[in-house]
C-alpha atoms as a PDB file:
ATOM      1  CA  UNK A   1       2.719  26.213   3.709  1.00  0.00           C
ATOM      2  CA  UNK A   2       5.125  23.836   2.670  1.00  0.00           C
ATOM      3  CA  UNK A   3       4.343  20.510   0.638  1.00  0.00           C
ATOM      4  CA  UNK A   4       6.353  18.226   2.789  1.00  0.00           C
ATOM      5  CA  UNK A   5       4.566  19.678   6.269  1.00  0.00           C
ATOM      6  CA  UNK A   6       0.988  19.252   4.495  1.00  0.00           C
ATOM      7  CA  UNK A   7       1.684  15.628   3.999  1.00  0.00           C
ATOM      8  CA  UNK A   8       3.429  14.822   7.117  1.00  0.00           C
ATOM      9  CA  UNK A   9       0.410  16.863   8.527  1.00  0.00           C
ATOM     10  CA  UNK A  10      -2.553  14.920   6.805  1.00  0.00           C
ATOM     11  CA  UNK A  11      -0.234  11.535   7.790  1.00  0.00           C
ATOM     12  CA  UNK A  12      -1.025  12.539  11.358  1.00  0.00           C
ATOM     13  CA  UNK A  13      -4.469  13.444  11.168  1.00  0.00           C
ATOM     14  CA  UNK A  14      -5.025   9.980   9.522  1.00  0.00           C
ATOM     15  CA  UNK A  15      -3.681   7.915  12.154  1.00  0.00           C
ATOM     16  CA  UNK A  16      -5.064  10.699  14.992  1.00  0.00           C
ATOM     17  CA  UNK A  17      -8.929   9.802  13.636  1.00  0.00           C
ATOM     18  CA  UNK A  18      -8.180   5.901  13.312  1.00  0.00           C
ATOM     19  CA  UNK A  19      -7.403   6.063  16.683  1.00  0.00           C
ATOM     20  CA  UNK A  20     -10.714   7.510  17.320  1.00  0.00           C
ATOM     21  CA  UNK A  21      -8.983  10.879  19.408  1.00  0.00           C
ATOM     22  CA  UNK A  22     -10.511  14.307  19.112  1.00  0.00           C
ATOM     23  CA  UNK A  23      -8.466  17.076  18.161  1.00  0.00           C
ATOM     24  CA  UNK A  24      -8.816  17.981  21.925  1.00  0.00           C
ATOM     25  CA  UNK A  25      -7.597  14.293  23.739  1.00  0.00           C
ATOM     26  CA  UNK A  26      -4.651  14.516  21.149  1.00  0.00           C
ATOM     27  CA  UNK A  27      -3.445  18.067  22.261  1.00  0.00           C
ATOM     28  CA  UNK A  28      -3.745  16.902  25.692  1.00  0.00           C
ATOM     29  CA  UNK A  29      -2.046  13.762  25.104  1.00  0.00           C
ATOM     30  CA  UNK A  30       1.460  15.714  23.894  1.00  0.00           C
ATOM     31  CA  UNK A  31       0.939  19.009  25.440  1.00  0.00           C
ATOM     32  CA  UNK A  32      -0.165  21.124  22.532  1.00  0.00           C
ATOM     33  CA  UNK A  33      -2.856  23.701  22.230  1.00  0.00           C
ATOM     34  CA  UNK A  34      -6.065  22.515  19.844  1.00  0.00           C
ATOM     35  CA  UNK A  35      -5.224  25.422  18.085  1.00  0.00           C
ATOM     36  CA  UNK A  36      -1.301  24.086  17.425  1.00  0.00           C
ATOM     37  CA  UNK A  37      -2.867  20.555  15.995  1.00  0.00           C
ATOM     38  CA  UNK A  38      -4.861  21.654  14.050  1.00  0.00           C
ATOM     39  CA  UNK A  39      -1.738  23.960  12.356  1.00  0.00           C
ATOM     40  CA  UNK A  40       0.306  20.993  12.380  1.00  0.00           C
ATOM     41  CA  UNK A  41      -2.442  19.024  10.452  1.00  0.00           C
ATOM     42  CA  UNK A  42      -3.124  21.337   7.735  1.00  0.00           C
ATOM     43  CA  UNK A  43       0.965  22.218   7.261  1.00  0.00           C
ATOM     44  CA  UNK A  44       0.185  25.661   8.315  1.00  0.00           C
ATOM     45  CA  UNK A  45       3.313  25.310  10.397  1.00  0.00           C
ATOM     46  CA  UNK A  46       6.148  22.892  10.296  1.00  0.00           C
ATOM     47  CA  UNK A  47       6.628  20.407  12.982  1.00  0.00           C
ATOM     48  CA  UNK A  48      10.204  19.808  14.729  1.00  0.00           C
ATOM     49  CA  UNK A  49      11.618  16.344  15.396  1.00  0.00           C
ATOM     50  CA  UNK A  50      10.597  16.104  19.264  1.00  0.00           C
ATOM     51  CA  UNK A  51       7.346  16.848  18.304  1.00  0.00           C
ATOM     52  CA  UNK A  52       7.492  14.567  15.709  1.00  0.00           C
ATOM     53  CA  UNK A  53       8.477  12.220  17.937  1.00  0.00           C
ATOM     54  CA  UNK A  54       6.084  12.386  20.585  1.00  0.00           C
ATOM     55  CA  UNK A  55       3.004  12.162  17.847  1.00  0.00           C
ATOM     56  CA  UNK A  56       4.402   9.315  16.699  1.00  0.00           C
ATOM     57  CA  UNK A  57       4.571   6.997  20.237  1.00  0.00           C
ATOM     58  CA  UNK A  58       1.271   8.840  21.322  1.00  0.00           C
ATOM     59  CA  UNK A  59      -0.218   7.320  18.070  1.00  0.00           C
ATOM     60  CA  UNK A  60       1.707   4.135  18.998  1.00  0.00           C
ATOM     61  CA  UNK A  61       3.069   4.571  15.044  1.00  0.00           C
ATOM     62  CA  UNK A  62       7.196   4.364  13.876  1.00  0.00           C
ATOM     63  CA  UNK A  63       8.139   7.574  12.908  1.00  0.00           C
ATOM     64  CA  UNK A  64       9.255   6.967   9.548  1.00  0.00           C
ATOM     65  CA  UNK A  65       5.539   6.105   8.654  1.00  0.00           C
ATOM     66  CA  UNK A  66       5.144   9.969   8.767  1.00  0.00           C
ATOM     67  CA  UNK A  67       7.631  10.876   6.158  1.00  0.00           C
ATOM     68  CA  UNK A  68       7.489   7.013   3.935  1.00  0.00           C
ATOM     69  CA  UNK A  69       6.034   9.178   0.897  1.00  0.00           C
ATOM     70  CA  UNK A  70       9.339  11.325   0.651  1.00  0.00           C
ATOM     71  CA  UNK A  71      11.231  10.326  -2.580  1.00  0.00           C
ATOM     72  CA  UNK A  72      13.189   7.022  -2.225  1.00  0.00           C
ATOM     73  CA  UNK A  73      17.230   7.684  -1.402  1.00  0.00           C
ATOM     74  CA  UNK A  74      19.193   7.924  -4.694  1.00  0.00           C
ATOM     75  CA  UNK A  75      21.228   4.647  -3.597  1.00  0.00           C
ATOM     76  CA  UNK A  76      18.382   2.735  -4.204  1.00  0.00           C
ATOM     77  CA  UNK A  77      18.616   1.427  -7.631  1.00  0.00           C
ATOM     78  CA  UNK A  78      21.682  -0.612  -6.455  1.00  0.00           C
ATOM     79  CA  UNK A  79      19.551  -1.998  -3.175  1.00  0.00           C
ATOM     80  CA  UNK A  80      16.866  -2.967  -5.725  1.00  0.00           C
ATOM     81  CA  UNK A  81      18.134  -4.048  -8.587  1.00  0.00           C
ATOM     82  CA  UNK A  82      18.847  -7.830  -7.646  1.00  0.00           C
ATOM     83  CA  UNK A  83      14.845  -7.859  -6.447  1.00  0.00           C
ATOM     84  CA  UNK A  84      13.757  -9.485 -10.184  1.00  0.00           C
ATOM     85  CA  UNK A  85      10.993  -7.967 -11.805  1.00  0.00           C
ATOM     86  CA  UNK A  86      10.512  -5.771  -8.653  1.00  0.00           C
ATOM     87  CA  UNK A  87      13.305  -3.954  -9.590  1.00  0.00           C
ATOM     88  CA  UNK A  88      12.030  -0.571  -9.081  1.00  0.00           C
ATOM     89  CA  UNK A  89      10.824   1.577  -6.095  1.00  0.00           C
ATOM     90  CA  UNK A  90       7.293   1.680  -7.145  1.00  0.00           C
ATOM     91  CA  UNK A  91       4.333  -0.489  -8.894  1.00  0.00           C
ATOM     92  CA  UNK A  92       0.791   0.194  -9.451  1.00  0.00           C
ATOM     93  CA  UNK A  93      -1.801  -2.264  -8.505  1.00  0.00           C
ATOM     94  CA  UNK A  94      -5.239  -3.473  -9.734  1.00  0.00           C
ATOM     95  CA  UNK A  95      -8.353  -5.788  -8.241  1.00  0.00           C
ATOM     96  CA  UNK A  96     -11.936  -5.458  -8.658  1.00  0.00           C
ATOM     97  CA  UNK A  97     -14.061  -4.915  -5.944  1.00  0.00           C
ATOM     98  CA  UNK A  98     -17.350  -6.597  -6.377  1.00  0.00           C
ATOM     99  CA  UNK A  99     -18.872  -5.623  -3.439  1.00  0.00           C
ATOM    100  CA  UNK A 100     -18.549  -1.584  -4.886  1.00  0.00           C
ATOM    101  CA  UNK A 101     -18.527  -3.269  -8.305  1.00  0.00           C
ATOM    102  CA  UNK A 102     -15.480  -1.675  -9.432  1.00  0.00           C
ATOM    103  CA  UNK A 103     -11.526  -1.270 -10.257  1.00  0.00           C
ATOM    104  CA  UNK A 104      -9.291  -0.497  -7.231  1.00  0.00           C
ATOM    105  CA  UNK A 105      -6.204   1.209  -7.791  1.00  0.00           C
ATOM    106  CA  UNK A 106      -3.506   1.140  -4.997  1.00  0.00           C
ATOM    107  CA  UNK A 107       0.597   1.980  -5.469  1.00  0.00           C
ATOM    108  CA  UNK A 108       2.841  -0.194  -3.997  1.00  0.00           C
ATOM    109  CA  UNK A 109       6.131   1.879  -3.082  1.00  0.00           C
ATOM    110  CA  UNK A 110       9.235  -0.348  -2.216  1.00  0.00           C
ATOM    111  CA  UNK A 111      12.742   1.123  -0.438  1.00  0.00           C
ATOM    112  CA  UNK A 112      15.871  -0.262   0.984  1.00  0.00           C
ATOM    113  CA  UNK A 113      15.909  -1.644   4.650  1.00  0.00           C
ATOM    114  CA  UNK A 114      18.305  -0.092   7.209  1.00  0.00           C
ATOM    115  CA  UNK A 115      20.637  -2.900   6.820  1.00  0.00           C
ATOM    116  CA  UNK A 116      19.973  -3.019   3.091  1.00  0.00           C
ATOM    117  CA  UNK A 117      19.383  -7.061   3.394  1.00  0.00           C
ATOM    118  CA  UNK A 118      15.675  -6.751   2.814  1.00  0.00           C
ATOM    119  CA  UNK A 119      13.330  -4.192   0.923  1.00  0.00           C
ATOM    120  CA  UNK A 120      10.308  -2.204   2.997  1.00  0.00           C
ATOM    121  CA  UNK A 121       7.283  -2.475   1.159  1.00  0.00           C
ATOM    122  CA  UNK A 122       4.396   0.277   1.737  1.00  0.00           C
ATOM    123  CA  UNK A 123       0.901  -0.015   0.147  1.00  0.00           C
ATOM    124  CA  UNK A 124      -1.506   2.714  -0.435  1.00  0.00           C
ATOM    125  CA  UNK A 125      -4.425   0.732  -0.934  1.00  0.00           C
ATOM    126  CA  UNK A 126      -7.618   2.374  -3.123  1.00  0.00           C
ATOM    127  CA  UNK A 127      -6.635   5.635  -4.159  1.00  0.00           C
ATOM    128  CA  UNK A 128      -8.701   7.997  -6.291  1.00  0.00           C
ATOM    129  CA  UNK A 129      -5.185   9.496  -8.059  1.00  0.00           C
ATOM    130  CA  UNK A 130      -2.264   7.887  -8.392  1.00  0.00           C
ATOM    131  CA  UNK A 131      -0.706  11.317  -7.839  1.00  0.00           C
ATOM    132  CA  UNK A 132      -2.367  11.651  -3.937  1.00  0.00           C
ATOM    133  CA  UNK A 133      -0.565   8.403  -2.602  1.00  0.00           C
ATOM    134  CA  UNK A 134      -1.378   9.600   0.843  1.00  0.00           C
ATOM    135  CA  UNK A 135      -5.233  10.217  -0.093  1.00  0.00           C
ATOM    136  CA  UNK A 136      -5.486   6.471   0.434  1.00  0.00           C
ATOM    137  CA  UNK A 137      -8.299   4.407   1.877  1.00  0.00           C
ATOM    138  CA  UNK A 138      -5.870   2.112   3.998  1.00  0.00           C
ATOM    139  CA  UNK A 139      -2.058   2.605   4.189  1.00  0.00           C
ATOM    140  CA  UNK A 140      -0.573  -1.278   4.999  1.00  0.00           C
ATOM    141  CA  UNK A 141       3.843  -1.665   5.418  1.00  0.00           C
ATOM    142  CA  UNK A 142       6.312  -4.579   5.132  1.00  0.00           C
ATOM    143  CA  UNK A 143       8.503  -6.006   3.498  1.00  0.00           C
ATOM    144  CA  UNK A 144       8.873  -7.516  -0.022  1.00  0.00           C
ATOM    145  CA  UNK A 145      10.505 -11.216  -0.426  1.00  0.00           C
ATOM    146  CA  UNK A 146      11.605 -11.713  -4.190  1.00  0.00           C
ATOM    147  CA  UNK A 147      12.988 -14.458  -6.205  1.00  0.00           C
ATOM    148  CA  UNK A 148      13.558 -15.610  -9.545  1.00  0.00           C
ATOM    149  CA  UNK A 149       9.885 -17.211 -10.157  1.00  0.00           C
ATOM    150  CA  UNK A 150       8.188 -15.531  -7.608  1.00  0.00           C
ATOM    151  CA  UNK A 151       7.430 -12.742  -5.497  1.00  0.00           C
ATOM    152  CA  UNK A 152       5.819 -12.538  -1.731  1.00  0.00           C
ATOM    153  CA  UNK A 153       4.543  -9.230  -0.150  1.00  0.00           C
ATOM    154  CA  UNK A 154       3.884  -8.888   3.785  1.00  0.00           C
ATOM    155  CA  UNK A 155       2.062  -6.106   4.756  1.00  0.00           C
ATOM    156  CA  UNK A 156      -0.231  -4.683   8.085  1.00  0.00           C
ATOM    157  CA  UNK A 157      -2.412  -2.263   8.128  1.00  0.00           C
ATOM    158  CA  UNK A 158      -0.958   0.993  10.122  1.00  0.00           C
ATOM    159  CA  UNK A 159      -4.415   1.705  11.125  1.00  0.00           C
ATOM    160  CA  UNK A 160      -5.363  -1.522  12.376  1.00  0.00           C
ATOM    161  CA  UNK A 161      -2.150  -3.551  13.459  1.00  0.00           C
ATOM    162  CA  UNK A 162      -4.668  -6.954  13.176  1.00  0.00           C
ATOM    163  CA  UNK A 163      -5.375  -6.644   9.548  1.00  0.00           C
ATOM    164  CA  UNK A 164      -2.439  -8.659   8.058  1.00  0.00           C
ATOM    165  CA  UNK A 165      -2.663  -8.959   4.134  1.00  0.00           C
ATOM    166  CA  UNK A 166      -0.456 -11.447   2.193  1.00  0.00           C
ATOM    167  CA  UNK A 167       0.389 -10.494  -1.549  1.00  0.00           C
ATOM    168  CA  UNK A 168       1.708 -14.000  -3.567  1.00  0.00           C
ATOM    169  CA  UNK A 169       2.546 -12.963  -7.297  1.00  0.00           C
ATOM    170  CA  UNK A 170       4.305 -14.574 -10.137  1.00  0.00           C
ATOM    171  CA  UNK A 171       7.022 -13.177 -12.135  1.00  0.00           C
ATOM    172  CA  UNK A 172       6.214 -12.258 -15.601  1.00  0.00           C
ATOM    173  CA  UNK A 173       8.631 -14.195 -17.871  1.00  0.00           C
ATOM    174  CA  UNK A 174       8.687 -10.426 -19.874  1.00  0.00           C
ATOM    175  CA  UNK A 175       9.376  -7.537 -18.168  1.00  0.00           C
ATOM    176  CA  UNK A 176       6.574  -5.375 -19.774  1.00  0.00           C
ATOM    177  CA  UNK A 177       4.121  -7.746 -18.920  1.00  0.00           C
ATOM    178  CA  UNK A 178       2.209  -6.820 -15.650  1.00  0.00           C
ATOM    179  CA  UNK A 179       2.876  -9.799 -12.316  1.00  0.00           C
ATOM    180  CA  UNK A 180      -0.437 -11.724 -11.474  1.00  0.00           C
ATOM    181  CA  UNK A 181      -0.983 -12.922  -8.490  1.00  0.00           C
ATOM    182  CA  UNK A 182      -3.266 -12.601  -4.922  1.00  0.00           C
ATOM    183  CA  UNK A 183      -3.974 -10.512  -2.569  1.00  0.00           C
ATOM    184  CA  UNK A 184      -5.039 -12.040   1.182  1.00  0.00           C
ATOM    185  CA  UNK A 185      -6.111 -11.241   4.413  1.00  0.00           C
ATOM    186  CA  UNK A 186      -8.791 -10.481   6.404  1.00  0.00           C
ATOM    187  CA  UNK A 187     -11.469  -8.802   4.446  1.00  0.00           C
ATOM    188  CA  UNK A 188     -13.147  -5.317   5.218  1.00  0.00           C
ATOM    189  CA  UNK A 189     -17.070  -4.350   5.737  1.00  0.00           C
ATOM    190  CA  UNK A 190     -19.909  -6.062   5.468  1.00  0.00           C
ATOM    191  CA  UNK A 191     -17.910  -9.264   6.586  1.00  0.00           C
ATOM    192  CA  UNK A 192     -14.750  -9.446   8.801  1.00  0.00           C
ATOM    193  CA  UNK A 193     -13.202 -12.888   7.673  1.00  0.00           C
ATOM    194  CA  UNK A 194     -10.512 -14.558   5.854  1.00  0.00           C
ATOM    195  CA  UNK A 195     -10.578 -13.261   2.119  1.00  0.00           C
ATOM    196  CA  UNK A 196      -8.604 -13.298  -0.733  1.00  0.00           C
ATOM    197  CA  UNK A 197      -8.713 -11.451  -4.535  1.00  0.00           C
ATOM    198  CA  UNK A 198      -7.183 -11.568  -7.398  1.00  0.00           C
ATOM    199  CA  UNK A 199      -4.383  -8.812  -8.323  1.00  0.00           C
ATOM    200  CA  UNK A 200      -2.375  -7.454 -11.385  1.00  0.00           C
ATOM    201  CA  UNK A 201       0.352  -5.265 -10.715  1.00  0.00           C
ATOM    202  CA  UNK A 202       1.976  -3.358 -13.122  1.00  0.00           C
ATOM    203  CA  UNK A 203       5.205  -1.268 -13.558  1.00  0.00           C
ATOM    204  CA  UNK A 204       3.544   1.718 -15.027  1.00  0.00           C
ATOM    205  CA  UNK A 205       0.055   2.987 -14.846  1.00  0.00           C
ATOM    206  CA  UNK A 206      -2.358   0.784 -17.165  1.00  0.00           C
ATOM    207  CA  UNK A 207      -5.801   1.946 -18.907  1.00  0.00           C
ATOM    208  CA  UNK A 208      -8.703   1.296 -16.947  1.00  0.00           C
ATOM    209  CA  UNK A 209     -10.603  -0.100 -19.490  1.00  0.00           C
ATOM    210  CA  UNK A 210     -13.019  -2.977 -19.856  1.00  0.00           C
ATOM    211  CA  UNK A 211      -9.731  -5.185 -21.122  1.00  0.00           C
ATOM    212  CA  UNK A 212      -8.035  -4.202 -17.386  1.00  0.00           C
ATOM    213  CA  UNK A 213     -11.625  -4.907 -15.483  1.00  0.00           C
ATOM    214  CA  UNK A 214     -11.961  -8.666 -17.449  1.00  0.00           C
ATOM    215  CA  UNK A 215      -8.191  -9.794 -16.871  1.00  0.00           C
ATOM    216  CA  UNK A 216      -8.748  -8.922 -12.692  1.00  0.00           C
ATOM    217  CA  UNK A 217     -12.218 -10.579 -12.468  1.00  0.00           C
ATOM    218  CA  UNK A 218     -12.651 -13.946 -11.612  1.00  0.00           C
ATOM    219  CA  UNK A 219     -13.493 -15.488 -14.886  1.00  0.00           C
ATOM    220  CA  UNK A 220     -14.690 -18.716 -16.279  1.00  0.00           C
ATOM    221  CA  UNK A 221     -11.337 -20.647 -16.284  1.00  0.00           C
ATOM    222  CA  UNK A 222     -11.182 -19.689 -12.854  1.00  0.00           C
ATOM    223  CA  UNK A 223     -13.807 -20.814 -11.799  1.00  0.00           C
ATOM    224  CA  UNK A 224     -13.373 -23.653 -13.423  1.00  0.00           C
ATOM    225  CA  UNK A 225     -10.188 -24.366 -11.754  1.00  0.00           C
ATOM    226  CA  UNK A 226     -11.563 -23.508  -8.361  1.00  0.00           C
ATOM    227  CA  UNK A 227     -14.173 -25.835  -8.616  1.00  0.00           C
ATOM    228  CA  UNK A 228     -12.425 -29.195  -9.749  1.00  0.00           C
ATOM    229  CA  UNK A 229      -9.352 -28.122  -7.536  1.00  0.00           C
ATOM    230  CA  UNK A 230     -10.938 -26.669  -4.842  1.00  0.00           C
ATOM    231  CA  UNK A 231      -8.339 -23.704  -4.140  1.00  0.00           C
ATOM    232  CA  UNK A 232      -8.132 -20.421  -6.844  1.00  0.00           C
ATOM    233  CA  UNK A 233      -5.314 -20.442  -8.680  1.00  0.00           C
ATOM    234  CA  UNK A 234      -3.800 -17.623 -10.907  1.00  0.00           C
ATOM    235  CA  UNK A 235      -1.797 -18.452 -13.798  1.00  0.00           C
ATOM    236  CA  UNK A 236       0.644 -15.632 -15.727  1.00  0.00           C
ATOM    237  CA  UNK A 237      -1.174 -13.622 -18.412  1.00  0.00           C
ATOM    238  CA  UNK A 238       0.185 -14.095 -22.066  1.00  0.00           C
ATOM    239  CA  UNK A 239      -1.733 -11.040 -23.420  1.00  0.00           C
ATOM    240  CA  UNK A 240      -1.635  -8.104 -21.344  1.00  0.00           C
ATOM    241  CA  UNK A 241       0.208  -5.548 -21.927  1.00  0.00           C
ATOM    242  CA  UNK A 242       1.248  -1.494 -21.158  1.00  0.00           C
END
């Protein structure tokens, strides 16, 4: 069993269940035996590009969302470099959760466009290990929109084409000091409806400590802010650091 035909194997068996098809519709819906799925989805064997293909319209899902945790090309540094403080082809990124009262870790992983004019963004939102990317609770793609002061992330849910989420962040005036920003969209169980949290996002892994949980929190100034302003706004942090 191969690493790369595990993942591209679990990929498919994610998007196969939030599609709500047994293991049985699918192989009837490409011509496989039950028994050749379920290979494919544990990367018992490896899958050729037809094949490949032919999940990936019977899932209604591009095909490069199979293989978008593969390292990013080596020419990428260049393609990147004049994004500001996205300058890199991955960040790590924070909220708190109050409705599971807790830190949410997701990685943000960012690549060259085929025409190399714009940068693909994918998300791999609440993970339990940065080091299982693909583990993730919701996997969302787009693109990333930088600038000198600012930086704008749009992103849909490859589950769930509907669920649109909007990340607005500004640019830390030092580079070591993690981007603050929002996160919005529509928001997940026990309510369906516009939402919107506040986000750190970091260049490097940061300690999940009670100094992490306060800085992503909605705290007093906030509230403060939203109620004689009547809109949340996040300002850059002077004081956190990695």
């Amino acid at each position: 069993m191969s690493s790369l035909s595990y993942q591209v194997g679990q990929r498919i068996k994610k998007y196969r269940k939030s599609r709500g098809y047994t293991i049985e519709q699918f192989s009837a819906m490409i011509g496989k035996s039950k028994a050749t799925i379920s290979k494919y989805e544990n990367g018992i064997i490896a899958i050729d590009v037809e094949t490949l293909h032919d999940i990936a319209r019977a899932l209604d899902v591009a095909l490069r969302y199979f293989l978008d945790f593969d390292e990013t090309p080596q020419n990428s540094d260049v393609s990147l470099a004049s994004r500001g403080y996205f300058n890199t082809d991955r960040a790590y990124m924070y909220y708190f959760d109050g409705r599971v009262n807790r830190v949410v870790r997701s990685l943000l992983r960012f690549s060259p466009a085929a025409d190399e004019a714009e940068v693909e963004a994918t998300l791999y939102n609440d993970l339990d290990s940065f080091d299982a990317p693909d583990l993730c609770k919701n996997l969302y793609s787009g693109r990333l929109d930088a600038y000198d002061t600012i930086t704008y992330i749009h992103l849909a849910n490859q589950m769930n084409r509907a669920e649109k989420m909007y990340i607005c962040l500004l640019n830390p005036l030092q580079n070591r000091t993690p981007a603050m920003g929002v996160m919005s969209g529509i928001g997940s169980a026990p309510f369906f409806a516009p939402a919107s949290v506040k986000i750190l996002i970091a260049k490097a892994p940061m300690s999940e400590d009670n100094k992490l949980t306060q800085s992503i929190k909605l705290g007093k100034d906030d509230l403060q802010l939203l109620r004689n302003c009547n809109m949340m706004v996040i300002n850059r942090p002077m004081h956190i650091q990695y």
